[in-house]
PDB file of N, CA and C in Angstrom:
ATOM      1  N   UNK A   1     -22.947  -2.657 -34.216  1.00  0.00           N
ATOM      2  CA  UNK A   1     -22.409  -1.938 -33.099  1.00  0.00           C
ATOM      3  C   UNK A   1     -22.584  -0.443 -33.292  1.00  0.00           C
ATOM      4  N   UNK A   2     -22.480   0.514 -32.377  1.00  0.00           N
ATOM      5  CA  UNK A   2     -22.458   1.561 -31.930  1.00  0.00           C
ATOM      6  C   UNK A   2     -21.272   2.377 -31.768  1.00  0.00           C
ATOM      7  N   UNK A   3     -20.850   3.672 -32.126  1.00  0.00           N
ATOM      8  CA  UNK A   3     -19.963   4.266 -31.267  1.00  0.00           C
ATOM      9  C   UNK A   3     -20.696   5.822 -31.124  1.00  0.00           C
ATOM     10  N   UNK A   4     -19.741   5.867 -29.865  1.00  0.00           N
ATOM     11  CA  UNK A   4     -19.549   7.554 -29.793  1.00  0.00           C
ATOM     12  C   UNK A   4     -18.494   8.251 -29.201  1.00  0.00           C
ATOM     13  N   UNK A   5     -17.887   9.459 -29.687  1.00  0.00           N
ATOM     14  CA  UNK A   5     -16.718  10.043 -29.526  1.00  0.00           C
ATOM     15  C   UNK A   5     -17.200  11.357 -28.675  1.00  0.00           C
ATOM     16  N   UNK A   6     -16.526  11.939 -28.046  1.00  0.00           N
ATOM     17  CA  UNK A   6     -16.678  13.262 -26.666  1.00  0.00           C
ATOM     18  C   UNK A   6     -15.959  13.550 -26.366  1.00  0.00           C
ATOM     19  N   UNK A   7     -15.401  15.219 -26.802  1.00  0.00           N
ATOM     20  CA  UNK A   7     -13.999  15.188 -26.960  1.00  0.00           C
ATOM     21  C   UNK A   7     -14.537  16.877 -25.855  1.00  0.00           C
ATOM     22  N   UNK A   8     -13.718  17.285 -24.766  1.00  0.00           N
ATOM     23  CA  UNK A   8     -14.494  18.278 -24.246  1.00  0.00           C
ATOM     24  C   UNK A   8     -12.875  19.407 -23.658  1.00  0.00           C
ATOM     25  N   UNK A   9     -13.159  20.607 -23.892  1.00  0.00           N
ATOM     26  CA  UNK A   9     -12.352  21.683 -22.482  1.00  0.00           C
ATOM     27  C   UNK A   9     -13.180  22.634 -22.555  1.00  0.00           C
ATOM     28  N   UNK A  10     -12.704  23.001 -20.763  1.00  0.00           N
ATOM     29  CA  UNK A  10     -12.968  23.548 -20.330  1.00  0.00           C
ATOM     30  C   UNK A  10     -12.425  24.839 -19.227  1.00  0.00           C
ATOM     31  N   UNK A  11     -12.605  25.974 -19.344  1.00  0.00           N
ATOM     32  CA  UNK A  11     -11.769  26.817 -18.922  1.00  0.00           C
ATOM     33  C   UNK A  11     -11.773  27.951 -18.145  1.00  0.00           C
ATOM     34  N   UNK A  12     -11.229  28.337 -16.898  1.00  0.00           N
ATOM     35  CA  UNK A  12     -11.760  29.284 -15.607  1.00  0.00           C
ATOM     36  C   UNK A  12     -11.113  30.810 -15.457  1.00  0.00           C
ATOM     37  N   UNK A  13     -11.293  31.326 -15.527  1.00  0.00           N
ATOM     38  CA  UNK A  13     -10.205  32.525 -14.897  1.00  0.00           C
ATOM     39  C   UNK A  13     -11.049  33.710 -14.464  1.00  0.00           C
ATOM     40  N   UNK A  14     -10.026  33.823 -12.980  1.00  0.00           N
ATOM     41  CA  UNK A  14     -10.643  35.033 -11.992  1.00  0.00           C
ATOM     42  C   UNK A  14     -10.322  36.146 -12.890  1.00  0.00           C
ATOM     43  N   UNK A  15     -11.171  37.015 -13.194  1.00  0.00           N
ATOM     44  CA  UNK A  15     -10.357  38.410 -13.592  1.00  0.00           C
ATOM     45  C   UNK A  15     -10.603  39.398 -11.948  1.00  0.00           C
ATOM     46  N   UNK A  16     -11.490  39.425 -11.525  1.00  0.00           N
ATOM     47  CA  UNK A  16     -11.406  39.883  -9.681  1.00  0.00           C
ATOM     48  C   UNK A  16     -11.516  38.590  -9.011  1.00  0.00           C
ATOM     49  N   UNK A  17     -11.626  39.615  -7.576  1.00  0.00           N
ATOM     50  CA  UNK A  17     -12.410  38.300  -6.576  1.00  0.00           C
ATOM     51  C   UNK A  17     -13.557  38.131  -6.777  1.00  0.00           C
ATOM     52  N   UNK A  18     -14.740  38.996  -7.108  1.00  0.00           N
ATOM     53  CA  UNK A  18     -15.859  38.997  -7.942  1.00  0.00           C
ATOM     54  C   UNK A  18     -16.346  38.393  -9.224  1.00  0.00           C
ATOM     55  N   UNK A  19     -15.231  38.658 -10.263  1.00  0.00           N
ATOM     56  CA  UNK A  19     -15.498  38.819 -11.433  1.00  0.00           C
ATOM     57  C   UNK A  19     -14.711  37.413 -12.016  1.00  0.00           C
ATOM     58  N   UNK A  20     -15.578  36.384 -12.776  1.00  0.00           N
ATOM     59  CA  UNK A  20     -14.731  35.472 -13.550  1.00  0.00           C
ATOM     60  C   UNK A  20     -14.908  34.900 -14.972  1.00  0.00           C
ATOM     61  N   UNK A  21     -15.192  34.172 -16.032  1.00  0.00           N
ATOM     62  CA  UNK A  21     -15.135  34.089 -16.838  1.00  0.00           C
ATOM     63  C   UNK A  21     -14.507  32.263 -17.652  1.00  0.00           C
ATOM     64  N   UNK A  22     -15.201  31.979 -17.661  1.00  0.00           N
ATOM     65  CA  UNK A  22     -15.226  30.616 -18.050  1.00  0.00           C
ATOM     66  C   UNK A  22     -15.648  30.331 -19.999  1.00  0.00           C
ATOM     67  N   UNK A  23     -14.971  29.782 -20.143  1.00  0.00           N
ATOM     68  CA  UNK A  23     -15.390  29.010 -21.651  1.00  0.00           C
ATOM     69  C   UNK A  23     -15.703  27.105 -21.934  1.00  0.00           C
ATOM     70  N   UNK A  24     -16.095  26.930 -22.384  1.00  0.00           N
ATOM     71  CA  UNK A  24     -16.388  25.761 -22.967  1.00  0.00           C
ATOM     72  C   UNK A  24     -16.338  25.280 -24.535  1.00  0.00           C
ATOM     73  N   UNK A  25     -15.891  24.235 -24.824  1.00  0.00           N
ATOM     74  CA  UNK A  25     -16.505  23.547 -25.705  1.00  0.00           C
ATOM     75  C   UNK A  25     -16.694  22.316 -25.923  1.00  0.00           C
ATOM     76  N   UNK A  26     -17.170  21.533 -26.776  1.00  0.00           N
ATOM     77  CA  UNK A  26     -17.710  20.103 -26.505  1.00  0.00           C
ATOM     78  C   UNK A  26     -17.760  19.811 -28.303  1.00  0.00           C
ATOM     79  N   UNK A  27     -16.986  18.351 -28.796  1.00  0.00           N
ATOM     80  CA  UNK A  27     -17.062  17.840 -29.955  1.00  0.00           C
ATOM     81  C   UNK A  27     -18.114  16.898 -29.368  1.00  0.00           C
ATOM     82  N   UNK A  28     -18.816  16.400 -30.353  1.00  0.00           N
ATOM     83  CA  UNK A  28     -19.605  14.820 -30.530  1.00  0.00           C
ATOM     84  C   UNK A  28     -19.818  13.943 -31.806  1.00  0.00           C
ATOM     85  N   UNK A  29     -19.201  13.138 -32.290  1.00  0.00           N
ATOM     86  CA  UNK A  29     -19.500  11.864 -33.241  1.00  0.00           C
ATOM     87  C   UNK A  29     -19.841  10.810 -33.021  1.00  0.00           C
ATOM     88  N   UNK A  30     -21.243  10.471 -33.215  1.00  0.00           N
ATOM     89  CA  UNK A  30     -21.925   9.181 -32.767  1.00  0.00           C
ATOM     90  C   UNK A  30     -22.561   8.301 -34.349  1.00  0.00           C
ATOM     91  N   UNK A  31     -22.122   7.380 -34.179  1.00  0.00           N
ATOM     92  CA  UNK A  31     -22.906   6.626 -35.227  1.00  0.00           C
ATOM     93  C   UNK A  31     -23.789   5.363 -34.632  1.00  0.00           C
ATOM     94  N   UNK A  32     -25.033   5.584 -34.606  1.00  0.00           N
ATOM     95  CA  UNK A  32     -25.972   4.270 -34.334  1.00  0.00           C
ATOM     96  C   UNK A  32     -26.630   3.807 -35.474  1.00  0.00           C
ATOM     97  N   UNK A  33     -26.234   2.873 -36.408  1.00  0.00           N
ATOM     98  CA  UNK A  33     -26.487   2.749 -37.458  1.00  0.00           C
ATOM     99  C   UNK A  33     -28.264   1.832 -37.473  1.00  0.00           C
ATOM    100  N   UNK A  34     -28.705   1.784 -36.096  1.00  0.00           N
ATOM    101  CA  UNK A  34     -29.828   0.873 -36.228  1.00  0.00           C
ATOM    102  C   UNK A  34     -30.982   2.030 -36.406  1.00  0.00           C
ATOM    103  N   UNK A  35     -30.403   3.392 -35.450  1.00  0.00           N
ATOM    104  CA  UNK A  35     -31.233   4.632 -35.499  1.00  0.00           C
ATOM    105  C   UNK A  35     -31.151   5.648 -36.742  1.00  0.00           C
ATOM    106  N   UNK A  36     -30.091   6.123 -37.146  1.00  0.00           N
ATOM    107  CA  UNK A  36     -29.506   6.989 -38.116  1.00  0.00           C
ATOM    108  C   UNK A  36     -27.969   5.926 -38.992  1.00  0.00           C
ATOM    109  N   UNK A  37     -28.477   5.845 -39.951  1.00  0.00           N
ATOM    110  CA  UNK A  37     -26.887   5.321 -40.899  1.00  0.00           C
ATOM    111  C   UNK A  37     -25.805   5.594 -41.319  1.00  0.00           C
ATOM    112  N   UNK A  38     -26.037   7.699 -41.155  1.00  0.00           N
ATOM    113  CA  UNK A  38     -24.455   8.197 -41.157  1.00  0.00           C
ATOM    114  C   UNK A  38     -24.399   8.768 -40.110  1.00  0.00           C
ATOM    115  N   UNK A  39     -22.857   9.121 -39.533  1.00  0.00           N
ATOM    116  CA  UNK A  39     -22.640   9.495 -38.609  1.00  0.00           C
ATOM    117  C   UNK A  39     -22.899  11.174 -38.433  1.00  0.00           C
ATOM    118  N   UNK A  40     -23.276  11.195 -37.280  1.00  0.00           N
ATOM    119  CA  UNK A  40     -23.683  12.330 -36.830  1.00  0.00           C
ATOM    120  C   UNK A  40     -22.880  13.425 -36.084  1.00  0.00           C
ATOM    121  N   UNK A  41     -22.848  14.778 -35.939  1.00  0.00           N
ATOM    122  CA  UNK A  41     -21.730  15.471 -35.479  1.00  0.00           C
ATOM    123  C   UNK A  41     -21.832  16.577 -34.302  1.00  0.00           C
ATOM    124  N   UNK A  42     -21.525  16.549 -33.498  1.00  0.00           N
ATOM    125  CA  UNK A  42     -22.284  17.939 -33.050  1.00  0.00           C
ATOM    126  C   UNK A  42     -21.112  18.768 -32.311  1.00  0.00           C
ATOM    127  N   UNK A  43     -21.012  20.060 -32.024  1.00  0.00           N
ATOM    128  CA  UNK A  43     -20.236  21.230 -31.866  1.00  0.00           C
ATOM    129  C   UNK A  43     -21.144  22.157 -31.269  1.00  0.00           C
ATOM    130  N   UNK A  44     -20.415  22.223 -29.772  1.00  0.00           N
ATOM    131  CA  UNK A  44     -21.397  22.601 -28.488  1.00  0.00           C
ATOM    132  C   UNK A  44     -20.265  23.822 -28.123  1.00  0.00           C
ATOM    133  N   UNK A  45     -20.355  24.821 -27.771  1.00  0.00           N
ATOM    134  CA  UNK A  45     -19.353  25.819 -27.336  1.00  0.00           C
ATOM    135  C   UNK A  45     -20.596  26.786 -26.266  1.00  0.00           C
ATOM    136  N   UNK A  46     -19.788  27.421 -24.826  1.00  0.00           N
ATOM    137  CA  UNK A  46     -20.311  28.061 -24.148  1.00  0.00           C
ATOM    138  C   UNK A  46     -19.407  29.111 -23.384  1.00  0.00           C
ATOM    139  N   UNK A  47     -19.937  30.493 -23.271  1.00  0.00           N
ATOM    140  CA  UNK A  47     -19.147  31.656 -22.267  1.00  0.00           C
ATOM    141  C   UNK A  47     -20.139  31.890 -21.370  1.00  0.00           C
ATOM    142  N   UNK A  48     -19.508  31.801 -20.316  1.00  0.00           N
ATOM    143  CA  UNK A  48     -19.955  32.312 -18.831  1.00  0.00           C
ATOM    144  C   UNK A  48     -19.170  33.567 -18.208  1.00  0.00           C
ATOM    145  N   UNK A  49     -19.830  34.665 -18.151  1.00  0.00           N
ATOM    146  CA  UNK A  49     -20.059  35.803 -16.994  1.00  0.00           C
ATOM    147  C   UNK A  49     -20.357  35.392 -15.737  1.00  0.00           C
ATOM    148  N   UNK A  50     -19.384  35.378 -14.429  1.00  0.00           N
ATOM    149  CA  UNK A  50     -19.890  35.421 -13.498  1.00  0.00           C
ATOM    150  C   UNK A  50     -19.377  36.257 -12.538  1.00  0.00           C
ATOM    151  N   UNK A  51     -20.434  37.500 -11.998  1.00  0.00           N
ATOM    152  CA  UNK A  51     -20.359  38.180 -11.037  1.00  0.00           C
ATOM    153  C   UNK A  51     -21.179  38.236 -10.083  1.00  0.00           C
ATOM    154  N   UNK A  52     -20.347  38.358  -8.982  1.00  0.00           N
ATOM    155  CA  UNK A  52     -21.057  38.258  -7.310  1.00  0.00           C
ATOM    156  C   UNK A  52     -20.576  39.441  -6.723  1.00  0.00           C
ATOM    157  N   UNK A  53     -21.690  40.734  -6.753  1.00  0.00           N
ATOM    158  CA  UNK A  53     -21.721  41.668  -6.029  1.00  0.00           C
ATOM    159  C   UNK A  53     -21.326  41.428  -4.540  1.00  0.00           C
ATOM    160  N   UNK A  54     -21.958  39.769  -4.132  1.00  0.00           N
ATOM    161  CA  UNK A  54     -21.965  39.811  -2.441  1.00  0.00           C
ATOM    162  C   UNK A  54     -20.569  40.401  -2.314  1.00  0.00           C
ATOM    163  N   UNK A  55     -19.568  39.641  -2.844  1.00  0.00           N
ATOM    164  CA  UNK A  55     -18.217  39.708  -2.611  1.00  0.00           C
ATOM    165  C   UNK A  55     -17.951  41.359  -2.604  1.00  0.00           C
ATOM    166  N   UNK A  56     -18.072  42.176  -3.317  1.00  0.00           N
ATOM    167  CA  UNK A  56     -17.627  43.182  -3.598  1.00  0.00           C
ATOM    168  C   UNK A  56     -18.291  44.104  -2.256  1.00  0.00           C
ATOM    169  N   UNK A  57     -19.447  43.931  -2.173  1.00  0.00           N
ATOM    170  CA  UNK A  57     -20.144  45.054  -0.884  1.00  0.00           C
ATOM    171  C   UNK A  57     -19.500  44.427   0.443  1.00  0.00           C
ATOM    172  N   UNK A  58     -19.373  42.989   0.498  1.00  0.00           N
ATOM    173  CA  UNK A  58     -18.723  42.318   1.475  1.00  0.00           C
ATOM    174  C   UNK A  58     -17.337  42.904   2.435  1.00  0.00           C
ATOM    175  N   UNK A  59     -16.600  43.156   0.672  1.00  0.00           N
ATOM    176  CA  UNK A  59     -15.618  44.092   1.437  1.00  0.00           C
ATOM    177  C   UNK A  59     -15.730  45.094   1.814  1.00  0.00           C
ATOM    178  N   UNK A  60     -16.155  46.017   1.162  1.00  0.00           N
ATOM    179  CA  UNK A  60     -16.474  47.664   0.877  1.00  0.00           C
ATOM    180  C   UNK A  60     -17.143  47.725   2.200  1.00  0.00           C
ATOM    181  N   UNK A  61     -17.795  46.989   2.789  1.00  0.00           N
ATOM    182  CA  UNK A  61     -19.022  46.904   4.053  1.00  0.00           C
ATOM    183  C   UNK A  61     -17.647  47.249   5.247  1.00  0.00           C
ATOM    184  N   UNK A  62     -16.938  45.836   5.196  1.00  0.00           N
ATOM    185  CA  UNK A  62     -15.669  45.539   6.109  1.00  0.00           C
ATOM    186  C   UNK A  62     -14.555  46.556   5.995  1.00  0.00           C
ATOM    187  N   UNK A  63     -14.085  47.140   4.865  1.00  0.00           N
ATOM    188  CA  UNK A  63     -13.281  48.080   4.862  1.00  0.00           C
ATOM    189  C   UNK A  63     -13.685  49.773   5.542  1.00  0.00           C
ATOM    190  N   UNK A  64     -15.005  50.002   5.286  1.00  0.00           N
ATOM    191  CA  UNK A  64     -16.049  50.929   5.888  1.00  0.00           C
ATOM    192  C   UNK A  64     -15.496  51.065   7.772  1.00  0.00           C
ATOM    193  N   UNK A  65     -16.224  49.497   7.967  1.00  0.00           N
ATOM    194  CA  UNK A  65     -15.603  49.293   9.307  1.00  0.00           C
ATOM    195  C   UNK A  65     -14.787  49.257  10.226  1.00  0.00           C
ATOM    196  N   UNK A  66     -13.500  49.101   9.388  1.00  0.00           N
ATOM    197  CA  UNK A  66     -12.317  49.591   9.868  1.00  0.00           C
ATOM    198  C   UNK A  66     -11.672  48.024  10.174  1.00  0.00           C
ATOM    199  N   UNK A  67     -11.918  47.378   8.985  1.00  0.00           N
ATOM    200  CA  UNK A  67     -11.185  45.758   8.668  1.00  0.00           C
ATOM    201  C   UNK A  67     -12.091  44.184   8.583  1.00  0.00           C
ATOM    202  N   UNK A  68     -11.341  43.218   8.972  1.00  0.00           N
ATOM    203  CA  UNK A  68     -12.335  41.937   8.624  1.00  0.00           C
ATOM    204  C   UNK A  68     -13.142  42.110   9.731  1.00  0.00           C
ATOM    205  N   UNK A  69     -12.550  42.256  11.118  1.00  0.00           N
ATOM    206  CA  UNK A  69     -13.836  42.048  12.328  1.00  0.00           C
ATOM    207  C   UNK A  69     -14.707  42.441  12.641  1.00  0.00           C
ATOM    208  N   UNK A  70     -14.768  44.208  12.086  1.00  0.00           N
ATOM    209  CA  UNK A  70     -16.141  44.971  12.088  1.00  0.00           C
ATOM    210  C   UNK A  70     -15.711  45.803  13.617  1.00  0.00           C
ATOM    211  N   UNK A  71     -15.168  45.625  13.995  1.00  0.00           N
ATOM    212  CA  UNK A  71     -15.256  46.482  15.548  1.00  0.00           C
ATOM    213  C   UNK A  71     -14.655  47.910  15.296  1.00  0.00           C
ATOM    214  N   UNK A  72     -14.187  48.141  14.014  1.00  0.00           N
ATOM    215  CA  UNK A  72     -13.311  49.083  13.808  1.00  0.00           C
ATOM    216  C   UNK A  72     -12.219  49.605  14.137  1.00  0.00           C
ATOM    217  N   UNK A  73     -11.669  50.742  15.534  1.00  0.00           N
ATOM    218  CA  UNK A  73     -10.554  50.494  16.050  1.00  0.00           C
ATOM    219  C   UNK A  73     -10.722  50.065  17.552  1.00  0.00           C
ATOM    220  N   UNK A  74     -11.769  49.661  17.854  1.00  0.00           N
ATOM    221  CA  UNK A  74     -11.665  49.030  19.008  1.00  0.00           C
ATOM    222  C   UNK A  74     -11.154  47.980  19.348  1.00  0.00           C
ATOM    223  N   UNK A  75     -10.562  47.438  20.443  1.00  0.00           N
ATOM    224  CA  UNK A  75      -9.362  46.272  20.645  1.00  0.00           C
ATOM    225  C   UNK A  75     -10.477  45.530  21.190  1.00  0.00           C
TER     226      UNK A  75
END
């Protein structure tokens, strides 16, 4: 027989409306004793940067305008 173990978190946070920041990591113990005879291990870890300018000019565009609708102060 076979096993394998996958042990995983994972993790989000806005620091803006733009700006966020994620982590990862990932255990693995697999033993296939027909392929490899001792067990094997692996240790996976990841950071993500993610920024979206759209968002940021999006507003800056709309605030320019004089709010969300763009008409400025016209009714």
């Amino acid at each position: 027989g076979a096993t394998l173990t996958d042990v995983g978190a994972r993790g989000d946070y806005w620091v803006r409306p733009d700006l966020s920041l994620s982590a990862s990591v990932q255990y693995e113990r697999w033993l296939f004793p027909v392929i490899q005879p001792n067990p094997q291990r692996t240790v996976t870890a990841s950071v993500e940067i993610l920024f979206q300018p759209q968002k940021l000019f999006h507003r800056a565009t709309a605030d320019a305008q004089g709010g969300p609708s763009g008409n400025g102060s016209k009714p």
